[in-house]
Protein backbone atom coordinates (compact mmCIF):
# COMPACT_ATOMS: atom_id res chain seq x y z
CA UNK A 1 -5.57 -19.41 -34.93
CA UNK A 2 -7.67 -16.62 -35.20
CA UNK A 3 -6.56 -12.62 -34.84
CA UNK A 4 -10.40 -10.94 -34.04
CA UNK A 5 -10.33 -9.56 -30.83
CA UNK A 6 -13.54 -9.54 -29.98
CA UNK A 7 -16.28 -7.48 -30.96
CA UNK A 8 -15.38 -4.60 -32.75
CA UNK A 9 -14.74 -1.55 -30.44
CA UNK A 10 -11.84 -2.93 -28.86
CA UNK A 11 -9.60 -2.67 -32.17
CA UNK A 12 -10.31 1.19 -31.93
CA UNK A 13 -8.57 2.37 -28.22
CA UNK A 14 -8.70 5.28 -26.61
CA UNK A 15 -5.26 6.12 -27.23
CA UNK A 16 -6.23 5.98 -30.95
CA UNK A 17 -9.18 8.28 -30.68
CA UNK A 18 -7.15 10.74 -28.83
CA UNK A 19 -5.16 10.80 -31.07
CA UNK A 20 -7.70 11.25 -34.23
CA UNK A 21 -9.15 13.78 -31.61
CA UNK A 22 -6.28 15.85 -31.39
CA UNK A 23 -5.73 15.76 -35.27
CA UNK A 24 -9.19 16.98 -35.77
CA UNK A 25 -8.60 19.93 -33.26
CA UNK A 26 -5.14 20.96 -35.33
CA UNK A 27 -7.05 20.35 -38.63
CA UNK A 28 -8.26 24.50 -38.39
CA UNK A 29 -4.82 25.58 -37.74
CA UNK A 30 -2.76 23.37 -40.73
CA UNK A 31 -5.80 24.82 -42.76
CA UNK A 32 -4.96 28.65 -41.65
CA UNK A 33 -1.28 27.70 -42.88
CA UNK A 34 -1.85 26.11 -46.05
CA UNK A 35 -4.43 28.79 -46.95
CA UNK A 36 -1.59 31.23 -46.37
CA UNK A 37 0.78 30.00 -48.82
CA UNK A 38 -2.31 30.29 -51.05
CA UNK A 39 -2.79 33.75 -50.24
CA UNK A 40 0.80 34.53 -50.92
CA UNK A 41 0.73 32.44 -54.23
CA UNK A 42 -2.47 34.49 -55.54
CA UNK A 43 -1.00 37.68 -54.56
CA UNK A 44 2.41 37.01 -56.14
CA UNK A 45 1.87 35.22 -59.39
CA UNK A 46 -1.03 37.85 -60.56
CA UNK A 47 2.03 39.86 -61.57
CA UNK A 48 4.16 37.72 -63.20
CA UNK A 49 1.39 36.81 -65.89
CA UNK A 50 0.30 40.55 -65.98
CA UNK A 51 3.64 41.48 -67.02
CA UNK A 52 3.15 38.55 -69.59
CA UNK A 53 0.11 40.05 -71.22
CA UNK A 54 -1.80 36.92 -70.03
CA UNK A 55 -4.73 38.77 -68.45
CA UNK A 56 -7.24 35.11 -67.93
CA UNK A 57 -4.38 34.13 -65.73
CA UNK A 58 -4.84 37.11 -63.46
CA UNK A 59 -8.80 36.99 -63.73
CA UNK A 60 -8.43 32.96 -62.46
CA UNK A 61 -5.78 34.02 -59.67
CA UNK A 62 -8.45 36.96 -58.35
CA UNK A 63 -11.12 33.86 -58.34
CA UNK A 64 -9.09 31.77 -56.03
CA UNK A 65 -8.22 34.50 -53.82
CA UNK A 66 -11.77 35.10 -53.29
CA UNK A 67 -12.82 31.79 -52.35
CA UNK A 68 -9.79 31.47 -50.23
CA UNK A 69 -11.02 34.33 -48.28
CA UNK A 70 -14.81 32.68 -48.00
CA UNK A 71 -12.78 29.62 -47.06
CA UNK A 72 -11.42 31.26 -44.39
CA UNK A 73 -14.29 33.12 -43.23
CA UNK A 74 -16.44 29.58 -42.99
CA UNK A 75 -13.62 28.11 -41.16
CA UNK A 76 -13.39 30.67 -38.65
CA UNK A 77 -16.86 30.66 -38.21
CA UNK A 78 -17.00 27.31 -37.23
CA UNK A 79 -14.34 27.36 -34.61
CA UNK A 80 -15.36 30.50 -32.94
């Protein structure tokens, strides 16, 4: 007893690529959420190690807050 289906597009509906379809359209907005809580993260924590003396920690946290912000630059590019 064999489980193929048939040739190979059949095992990929189009219930399933609607639905890969409409997790590629929300992809943009979960980024713009997560890169948030980044933001947040590399404005808050630039403090604590200040306070701590521990001045590389700052330098690395003002790195990722400017690629966060070409991230999101390039990502709203490509959706508008």
């Amino acid at each position: 007893m064999s489980h193929r289906r048939g040739n190979g597009d059949s095992d990929f509906s189009d219930s399933r690529r609607a639905r890969i379809a409409n997790r590629k359209a929300l992809a943009p907005a979960l980024f713009l959420v997560s890169i948030g809580m980044l933001f947040y993260t590399a404005i808050v924590s630039p403090g604590y190690f200040a306070q701590k003396g521990q001045w590389i920690w700052v330098l690395i946290f003002g790195a990722l807050f400017a690629l966060a912000i070409i991230a999101v630059i390039r990502v709203l590019a490509s959706i508008y």
